[in-house]
PDB file of N, CA and C in Angstrom:
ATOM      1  N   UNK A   1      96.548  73.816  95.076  1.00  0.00           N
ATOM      2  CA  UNK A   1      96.521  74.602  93.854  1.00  0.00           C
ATOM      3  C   UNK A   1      97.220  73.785  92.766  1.00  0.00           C
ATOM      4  N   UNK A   2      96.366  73.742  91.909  1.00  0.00           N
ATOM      5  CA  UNK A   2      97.020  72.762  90.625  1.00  0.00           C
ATOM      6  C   UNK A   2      97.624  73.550  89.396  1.00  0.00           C
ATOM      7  N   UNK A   3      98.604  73.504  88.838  1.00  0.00           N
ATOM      8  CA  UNK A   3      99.516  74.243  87.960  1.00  0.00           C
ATOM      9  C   UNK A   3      99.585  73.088  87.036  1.00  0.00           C
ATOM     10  N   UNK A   4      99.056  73.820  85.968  1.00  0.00           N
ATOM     11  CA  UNK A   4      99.179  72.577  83.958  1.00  0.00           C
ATOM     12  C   UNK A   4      99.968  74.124  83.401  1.00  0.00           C
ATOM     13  N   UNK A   5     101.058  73.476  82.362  1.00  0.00           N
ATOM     14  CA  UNK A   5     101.867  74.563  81.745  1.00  0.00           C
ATOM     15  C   UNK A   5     101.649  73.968  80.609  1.00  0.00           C
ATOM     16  N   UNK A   6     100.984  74.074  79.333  1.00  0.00           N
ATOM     17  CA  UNK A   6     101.022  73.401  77.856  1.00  0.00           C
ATOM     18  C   UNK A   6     102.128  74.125  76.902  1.00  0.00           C
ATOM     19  N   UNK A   7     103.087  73.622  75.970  1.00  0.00           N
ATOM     20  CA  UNK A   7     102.925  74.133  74.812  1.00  0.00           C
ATOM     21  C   UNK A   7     102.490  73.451  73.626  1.00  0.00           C
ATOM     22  N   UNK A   8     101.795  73.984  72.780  1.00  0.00           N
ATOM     23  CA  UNK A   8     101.682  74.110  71.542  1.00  0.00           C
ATOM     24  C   UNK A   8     102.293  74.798  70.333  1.00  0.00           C
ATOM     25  N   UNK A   9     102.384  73.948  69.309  1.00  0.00           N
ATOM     26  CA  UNK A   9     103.019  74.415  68.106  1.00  0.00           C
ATOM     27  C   UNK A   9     104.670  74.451  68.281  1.00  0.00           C
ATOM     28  N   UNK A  10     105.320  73.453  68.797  1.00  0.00           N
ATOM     29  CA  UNK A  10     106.699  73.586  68.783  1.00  0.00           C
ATOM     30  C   UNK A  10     106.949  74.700  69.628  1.00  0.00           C
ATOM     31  N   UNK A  11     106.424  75.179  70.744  1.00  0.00           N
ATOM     32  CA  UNK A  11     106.997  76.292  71.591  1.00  0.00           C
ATOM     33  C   UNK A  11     107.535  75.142  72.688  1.00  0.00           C
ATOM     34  N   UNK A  12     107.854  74.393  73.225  1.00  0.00           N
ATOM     35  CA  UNK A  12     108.089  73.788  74.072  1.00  0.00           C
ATOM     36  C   UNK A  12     109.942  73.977  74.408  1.00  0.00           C
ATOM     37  N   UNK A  13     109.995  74.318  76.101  1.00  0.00           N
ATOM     38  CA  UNK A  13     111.195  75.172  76.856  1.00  0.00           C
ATOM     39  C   UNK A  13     111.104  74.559  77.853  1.00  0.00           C
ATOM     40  N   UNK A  14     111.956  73.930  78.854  1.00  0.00           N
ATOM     41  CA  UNK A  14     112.084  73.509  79.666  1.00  0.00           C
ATOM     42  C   UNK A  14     112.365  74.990  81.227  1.00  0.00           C
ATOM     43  N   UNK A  15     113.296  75.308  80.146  1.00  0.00           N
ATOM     44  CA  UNK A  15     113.773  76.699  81.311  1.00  0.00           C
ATOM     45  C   UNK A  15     112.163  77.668  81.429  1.00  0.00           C
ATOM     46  N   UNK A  16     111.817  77.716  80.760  1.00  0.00           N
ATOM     47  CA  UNK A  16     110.711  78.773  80.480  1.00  0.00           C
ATOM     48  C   UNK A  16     109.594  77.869  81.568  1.00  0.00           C
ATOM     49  N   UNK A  17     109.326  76.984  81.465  1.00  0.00           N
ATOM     50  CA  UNK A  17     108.066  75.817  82.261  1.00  0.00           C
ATOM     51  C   UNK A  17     108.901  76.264  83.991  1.00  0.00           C
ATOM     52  N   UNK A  18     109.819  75.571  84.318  1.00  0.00           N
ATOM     53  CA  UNK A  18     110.292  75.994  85.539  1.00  0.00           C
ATOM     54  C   UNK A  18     110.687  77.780  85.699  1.00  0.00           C
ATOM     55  N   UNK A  19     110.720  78.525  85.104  1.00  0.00           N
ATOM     56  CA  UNK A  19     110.646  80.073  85.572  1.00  0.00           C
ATOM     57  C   UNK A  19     108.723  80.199  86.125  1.00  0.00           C
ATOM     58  N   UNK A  20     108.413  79.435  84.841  1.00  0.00           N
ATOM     59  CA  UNK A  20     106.259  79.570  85.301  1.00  0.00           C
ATOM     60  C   UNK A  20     106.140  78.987  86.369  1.00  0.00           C
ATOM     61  N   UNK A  21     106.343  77.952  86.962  1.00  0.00           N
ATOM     62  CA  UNK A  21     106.042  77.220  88.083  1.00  0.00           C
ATOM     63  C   UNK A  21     106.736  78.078  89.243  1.00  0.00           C
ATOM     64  N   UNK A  22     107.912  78.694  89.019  1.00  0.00           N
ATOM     65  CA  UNK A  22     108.536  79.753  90.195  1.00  0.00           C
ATOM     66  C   UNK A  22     108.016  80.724  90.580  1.00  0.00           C
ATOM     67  N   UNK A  23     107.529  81.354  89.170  1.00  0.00           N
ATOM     68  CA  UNK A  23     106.660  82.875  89.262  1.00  0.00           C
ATOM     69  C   UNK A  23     105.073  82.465  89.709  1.00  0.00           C
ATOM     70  N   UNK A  24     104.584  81.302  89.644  1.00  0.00           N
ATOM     71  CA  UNK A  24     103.273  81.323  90.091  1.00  0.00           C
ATOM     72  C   UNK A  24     103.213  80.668  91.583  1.00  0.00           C
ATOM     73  N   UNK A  25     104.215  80.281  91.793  1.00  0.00           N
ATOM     74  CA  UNK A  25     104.458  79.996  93.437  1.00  0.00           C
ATOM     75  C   UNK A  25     104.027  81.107  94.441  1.00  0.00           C
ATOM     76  N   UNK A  26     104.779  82.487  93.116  1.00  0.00           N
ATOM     77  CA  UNK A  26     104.164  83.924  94.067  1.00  0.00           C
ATOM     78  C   UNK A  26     102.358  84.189  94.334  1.00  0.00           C
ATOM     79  N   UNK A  27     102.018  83.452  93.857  1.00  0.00           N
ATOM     80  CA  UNK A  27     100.481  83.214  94.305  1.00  0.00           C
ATOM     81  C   UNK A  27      99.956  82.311  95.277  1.00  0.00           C
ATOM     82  N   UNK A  28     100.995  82.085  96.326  1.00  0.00           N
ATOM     83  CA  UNK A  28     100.659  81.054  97.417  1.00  0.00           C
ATOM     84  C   UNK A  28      99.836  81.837  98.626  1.00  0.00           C
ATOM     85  N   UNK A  29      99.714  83.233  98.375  1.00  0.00           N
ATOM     86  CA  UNK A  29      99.403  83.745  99.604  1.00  0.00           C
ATOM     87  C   UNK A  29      97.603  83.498  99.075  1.00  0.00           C
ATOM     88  N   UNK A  30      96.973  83.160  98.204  1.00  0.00           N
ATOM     89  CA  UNK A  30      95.661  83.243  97.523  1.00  0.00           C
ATOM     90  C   UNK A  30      95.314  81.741  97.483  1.00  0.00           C
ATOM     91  N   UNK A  31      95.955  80.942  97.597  1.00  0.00           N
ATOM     92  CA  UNK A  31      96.033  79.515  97.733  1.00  0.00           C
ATOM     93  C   UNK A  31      94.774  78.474  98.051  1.00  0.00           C
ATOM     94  N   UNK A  32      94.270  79.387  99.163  1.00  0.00           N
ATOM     95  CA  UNK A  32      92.847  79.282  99.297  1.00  0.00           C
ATOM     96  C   UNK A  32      91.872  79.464  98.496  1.00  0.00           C
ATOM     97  N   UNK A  33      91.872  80.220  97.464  1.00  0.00           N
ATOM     98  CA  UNK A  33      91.204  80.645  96.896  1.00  0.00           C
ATOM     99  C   UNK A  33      91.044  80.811  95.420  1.00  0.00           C
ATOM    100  N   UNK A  34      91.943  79.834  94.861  1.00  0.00           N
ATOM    101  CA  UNK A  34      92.947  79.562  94.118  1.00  0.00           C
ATOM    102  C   UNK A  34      92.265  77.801  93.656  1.00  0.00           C
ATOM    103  N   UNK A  35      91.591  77.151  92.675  1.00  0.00           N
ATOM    104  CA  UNK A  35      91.478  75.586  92.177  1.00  0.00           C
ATOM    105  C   UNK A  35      92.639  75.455  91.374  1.00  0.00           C
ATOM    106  N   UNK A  36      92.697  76.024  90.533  1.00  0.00           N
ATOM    107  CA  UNK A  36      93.897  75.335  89.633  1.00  0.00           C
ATOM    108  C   UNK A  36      94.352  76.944  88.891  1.00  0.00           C
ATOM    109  N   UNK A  37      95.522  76.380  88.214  1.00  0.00           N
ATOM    110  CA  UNK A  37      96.098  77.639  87.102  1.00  0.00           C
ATOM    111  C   UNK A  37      96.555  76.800  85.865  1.00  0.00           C
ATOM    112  N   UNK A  38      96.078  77.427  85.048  1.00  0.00           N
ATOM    113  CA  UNK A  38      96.195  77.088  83.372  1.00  0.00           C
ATOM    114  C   UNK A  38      96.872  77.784  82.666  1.00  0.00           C
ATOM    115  N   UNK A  39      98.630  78.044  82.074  1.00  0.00           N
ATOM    116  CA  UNK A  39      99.044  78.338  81.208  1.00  0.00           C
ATOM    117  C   UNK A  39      99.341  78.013  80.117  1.00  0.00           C
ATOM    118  N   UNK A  40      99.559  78.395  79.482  1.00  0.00           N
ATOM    119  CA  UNK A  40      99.322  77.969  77.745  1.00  0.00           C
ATOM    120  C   UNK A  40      99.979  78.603  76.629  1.00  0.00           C
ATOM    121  N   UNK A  41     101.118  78.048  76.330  1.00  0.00           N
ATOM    122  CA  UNK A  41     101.601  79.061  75.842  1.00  0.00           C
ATOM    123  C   UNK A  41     102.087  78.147  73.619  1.00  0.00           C
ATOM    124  N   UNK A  42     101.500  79.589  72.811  1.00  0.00           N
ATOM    125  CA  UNK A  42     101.270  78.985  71.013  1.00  0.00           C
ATOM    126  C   UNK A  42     102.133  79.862  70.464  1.00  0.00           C
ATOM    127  N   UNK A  43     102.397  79.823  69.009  1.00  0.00           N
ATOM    128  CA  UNK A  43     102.770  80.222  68.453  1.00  0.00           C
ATOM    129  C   UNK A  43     101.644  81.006  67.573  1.00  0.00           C
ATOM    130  N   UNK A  44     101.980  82.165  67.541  1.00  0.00           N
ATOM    131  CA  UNK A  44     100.623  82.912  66.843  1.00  0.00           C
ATOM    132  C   UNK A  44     101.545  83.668  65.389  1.00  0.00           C
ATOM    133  N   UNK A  45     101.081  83.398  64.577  1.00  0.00           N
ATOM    134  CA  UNK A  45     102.140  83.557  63.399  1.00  0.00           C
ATOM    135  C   UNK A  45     100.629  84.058  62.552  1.00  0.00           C
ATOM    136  N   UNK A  46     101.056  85.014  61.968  1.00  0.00           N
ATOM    137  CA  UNK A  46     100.249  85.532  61.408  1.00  0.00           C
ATOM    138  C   UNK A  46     101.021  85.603  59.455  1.00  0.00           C
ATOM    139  N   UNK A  47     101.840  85.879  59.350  1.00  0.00           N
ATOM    140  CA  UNK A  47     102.996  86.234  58.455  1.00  0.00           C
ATOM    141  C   UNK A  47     103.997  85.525  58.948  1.00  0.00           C
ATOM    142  N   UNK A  48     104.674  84.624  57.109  1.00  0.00           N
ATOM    143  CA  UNK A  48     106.060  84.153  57.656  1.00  0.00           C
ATOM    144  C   UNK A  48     106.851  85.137  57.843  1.00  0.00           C
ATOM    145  N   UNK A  49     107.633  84.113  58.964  1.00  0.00           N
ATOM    146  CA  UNK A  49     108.510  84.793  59.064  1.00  0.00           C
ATOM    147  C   UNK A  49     108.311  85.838  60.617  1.00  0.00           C
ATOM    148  N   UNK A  50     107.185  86.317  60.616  1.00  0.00           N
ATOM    149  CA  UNK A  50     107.048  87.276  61.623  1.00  0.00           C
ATOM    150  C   UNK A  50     106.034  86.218  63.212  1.00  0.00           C
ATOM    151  N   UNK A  51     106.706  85.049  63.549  1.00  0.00           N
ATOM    152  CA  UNK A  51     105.565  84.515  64.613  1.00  0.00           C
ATOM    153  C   UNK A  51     105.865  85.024  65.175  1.00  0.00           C
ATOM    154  N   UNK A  52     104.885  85.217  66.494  1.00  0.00           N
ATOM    155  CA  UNK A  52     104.901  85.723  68.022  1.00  0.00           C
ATOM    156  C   UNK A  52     104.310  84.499  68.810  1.00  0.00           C
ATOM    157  N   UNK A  53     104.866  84.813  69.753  1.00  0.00           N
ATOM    158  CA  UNK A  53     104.420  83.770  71.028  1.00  0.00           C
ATOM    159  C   UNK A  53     103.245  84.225  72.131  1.00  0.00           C
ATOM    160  N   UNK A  54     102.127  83.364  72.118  1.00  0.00           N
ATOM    161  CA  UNK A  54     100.927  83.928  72.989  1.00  0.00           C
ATOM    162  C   UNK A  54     101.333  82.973  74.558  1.00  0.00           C
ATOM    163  N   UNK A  55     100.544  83.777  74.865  1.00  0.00           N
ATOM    164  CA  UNK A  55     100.770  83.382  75.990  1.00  0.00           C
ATOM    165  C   UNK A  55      98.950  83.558  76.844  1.00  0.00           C
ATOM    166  N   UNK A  56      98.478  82.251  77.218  1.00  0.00           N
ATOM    167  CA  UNK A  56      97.108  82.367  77.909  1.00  0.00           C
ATOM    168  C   UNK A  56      96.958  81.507  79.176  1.00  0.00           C
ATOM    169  N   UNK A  57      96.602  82.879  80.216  1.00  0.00           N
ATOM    170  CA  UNK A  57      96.790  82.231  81.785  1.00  0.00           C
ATOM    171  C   UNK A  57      95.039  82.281  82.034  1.00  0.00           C
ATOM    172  N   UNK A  58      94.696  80.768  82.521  1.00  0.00           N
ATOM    173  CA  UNK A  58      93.510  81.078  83.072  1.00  0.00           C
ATOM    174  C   UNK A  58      93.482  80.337  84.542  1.00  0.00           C
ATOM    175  N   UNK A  59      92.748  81.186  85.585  1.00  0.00           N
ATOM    176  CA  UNK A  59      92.842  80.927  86.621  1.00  0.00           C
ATOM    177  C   UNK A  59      91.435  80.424  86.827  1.00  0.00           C
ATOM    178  N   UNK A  60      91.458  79.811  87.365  1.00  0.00           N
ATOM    179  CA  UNK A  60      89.843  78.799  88.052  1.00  0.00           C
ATOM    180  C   UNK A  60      90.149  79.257  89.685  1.00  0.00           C
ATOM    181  N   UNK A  61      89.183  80.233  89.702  1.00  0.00           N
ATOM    182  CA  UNK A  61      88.991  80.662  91.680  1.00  0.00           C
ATOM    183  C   UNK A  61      87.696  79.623  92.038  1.00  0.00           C
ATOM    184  N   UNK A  62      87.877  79.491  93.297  1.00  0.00           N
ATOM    185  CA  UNK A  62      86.610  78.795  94.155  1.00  0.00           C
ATOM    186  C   UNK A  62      85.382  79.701  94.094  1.00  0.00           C
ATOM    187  N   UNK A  63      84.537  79.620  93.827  1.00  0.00           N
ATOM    188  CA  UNK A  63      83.312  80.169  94.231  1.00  0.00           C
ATOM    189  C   UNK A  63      83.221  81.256  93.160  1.00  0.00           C
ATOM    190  N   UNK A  64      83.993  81.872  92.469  1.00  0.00           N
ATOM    191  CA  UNK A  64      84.328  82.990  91.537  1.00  0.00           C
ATOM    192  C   UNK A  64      84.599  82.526  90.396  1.00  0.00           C
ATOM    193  N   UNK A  65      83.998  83.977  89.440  1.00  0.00           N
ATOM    194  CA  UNK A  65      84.915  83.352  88.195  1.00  0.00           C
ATOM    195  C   UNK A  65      85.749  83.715  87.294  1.00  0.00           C
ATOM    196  N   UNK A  66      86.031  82.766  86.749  1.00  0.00           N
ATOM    197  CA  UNK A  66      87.647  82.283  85.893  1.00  0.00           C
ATOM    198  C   UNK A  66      87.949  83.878  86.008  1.00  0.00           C
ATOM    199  N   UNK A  67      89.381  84.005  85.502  1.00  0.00           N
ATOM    200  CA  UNK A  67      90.168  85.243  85.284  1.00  0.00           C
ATOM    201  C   UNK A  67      90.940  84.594  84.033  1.00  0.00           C
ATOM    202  N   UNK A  68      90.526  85.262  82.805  1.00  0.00           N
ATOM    203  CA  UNK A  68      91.588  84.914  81.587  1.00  0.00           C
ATOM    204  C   UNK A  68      92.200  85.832  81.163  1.00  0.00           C
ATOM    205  N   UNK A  69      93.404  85.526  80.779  1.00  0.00           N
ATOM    206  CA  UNK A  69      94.387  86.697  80.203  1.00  0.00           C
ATOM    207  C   UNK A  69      95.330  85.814  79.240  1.00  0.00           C
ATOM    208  N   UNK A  70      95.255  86.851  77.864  1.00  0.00           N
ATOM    209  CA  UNK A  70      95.580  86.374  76.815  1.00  0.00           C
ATOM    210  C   UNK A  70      96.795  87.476  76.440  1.00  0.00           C
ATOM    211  N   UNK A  71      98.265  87.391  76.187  1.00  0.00           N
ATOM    212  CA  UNK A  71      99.004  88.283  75.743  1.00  0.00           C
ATOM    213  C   UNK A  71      99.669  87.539  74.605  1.00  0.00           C
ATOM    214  N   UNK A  72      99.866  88.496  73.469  1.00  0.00           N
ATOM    215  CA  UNK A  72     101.301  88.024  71.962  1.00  0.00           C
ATOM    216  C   UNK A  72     102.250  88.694  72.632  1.00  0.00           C
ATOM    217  N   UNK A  73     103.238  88.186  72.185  1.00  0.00           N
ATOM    218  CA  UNK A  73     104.420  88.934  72.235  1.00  0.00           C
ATOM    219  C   UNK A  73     105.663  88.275  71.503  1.00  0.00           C
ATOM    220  N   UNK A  74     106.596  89.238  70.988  1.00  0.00           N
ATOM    221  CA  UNK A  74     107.563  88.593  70.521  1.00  0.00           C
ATOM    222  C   UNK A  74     108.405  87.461  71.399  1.00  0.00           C
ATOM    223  N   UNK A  75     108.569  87.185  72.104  1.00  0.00           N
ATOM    224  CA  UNK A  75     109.191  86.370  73.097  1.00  0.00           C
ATOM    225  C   UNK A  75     108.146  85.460  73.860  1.00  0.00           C
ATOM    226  N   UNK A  76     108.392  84.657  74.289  1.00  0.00           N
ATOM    227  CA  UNK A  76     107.614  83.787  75.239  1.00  0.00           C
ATOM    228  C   UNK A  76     107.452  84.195  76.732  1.00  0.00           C
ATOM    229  N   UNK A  77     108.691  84.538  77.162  1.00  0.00           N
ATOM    230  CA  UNK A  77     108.798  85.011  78.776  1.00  0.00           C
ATOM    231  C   UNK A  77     108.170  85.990  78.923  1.00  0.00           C
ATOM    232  N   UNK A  78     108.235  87.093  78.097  1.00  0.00           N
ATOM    233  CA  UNK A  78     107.964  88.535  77.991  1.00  0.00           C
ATOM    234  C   UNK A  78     106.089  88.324  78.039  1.00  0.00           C
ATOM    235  N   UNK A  79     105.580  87.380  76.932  1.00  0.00           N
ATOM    236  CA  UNK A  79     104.179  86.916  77.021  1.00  0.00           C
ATOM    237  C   UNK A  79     104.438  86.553  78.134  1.00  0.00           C
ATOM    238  N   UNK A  80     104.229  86.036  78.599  1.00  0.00           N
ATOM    239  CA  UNK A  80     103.894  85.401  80.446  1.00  0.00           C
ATOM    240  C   UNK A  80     103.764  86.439  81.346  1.00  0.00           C
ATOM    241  N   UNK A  81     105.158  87.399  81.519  1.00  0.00           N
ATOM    242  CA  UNK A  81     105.120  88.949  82.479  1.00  0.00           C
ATOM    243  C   UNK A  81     104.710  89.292  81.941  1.00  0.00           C
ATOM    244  N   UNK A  82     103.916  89.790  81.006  1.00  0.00           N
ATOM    245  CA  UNK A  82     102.829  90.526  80.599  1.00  0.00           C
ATOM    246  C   UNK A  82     100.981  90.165  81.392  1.00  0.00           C
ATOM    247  N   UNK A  83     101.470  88.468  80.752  1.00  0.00           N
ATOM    248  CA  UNK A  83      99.915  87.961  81.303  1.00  0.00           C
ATOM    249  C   UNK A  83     100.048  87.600  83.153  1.00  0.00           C
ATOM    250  N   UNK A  84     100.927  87.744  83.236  1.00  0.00           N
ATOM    251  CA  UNK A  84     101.004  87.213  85.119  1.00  0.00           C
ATOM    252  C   UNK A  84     100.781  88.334  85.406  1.00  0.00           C
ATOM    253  N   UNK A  85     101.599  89.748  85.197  1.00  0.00           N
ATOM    254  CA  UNK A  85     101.028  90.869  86.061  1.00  0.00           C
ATOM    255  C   UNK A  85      99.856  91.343  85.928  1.00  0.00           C
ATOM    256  N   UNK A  86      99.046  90.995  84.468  1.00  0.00           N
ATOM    257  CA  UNK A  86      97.637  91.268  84.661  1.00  0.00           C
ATOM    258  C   UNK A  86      96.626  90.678  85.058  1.00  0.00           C
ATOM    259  N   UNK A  87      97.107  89.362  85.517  1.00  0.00           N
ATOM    260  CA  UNK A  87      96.414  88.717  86.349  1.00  0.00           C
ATOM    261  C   UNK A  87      97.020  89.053  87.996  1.00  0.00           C
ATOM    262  N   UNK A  88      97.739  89.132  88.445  1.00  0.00           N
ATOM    263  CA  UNK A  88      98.210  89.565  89.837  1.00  0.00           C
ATOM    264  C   UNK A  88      97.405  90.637  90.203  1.00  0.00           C
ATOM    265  N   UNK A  89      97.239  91.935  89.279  1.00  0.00           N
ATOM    266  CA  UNK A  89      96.405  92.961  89.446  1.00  0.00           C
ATOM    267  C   UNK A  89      94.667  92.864  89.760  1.00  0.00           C
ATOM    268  N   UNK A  90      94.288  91.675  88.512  1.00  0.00           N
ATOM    269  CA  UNK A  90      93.376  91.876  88.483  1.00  0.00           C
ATOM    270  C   UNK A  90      92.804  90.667  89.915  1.00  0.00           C
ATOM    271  N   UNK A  91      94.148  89.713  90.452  1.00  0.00           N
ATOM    272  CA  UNK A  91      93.801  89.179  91.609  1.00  0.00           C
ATOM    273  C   UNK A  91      93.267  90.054  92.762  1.00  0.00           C
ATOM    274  N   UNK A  92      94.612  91.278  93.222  1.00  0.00           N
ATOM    275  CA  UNK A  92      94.515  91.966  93.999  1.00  0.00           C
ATOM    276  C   UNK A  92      93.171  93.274  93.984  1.00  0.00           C
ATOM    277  N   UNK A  93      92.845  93.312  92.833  1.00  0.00           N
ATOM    278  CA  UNK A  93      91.391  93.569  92.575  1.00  0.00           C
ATOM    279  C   UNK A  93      90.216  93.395  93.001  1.00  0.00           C
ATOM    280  N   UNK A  94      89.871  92.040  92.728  1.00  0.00           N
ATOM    281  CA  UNK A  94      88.580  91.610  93.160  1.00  0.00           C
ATOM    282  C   UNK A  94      88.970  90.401  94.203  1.00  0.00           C
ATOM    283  N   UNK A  95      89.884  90.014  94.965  1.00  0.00           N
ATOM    284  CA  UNK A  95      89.649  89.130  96.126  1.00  0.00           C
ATOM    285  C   UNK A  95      90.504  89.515  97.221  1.00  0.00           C
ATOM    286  N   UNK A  96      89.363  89.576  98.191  1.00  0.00           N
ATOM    287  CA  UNK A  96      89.890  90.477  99.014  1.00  0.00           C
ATOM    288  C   UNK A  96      91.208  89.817 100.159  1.00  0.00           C
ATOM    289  N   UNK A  97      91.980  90.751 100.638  1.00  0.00           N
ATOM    290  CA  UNK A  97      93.482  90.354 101.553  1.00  0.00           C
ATOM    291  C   UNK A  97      92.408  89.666 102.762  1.00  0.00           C
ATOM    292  N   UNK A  98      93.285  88.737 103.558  1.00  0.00           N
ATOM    293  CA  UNK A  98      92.906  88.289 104.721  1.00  0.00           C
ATOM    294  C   UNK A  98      93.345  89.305 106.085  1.00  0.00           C
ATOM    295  N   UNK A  99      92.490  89.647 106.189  1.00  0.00           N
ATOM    296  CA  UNK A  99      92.673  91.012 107.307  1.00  0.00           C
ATOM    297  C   UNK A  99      93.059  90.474 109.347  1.00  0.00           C
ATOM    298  N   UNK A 100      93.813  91.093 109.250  1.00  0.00           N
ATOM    299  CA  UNK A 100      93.541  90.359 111.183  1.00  0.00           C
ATOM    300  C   UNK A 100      92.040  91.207 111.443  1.00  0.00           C
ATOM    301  N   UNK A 101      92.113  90.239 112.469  1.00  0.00           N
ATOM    302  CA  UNK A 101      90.798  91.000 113.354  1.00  0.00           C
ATOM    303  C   UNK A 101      90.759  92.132 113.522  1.00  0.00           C
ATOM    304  N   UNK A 102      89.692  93.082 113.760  1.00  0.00           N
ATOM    305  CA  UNK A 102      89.738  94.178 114.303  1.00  0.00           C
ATOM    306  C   UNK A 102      90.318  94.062 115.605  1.00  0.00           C
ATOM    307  N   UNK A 103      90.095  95.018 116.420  1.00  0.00           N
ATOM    308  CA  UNK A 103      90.205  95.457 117.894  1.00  0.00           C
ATOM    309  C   UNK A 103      88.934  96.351 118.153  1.00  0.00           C
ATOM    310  N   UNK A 104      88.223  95.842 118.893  1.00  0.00           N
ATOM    311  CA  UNK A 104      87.021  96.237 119.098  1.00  0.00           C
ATOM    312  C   UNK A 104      87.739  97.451 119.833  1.00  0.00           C
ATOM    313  N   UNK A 105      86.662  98.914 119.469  1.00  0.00           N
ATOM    314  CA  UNK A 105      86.625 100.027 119.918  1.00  0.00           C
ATOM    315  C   UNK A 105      86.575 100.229 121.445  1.00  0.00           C
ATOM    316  N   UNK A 106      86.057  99.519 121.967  1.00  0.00           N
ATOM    317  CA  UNK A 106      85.817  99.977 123.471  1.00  0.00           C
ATOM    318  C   UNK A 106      86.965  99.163 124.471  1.00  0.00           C
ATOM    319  N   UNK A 107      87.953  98.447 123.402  1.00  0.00           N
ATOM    320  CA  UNK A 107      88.996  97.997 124.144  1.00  0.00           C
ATOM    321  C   UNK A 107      90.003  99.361 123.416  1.00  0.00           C
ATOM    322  N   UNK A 108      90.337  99.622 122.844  1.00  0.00           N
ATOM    323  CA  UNK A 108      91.086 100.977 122.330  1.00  0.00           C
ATOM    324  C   UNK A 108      90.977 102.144 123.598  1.00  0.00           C
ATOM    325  N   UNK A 109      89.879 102.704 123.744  1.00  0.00           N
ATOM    326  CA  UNK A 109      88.936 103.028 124.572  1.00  0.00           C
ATOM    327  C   UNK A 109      89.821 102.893 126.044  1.00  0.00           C
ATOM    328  N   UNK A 110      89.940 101.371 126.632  1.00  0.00           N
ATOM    329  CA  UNK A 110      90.045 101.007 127.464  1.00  0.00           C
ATOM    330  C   UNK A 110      91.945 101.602 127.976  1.00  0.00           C
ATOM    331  N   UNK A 111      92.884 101.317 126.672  1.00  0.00           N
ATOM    332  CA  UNK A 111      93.963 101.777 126.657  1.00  0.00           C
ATOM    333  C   UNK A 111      94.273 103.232 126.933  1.00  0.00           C
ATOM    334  N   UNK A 112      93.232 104.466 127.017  1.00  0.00           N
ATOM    335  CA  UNK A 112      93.438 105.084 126.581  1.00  0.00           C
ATOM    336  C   UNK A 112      93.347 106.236 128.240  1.00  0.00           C
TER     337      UNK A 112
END
């Protein structure tokens, strides 16, 4: 699984890049299923004086596609937990958990 963290526009944090690389570690259990992760994080300034910090996670799955999530927010970190849990959700969404095997019925059956 490949992890790129950009900033643009003078947002650039050292502490903030290593909290992203920690918090997306929590996606090792998908790993498989998982090509790369793209965060991205700008300055979205609309009015001086008033910028906000975006924050855009795009995930590249195998065989599936992309998952993008785009959040502003006044803060940078706050953009990120915004865009990580809606991507975590929308992981646990559409790809499915790795299940153990069943137990075939007629061995249940057999216990019984």
């Amino acid at each position: 699984m490949i992890v790129t963290t950009t900033f643009r526009h003078k947002t650039q944090d050292c502490k903030l890049k290593s909290y992203v690389n920690k918090i997306v570690a929590n996606l090792s259990f998908y790993t498989d299923l998982i090509n790369g992760i793209k965060v991205t994080f700008e300055t979205d300034s609309c009015k001086k004086g008033n910028a906000k910090c975006g924050c855009h996670i795009s995930l590249h799955l195998l065989g599936k596609k992309n998952i993008d999530i785009k959040v502003i927010s006044s803060y940078a970190r706050d953009a990120f937990d915004l865009a990580f849990n809606q991507i975590n959700n929308r992981l646990k969404n559409s790809v499915r958990h790795k299940k153990s095997p069943a137990i075939p019925s007629h061995f249940l059956a057999l216990r019984n």
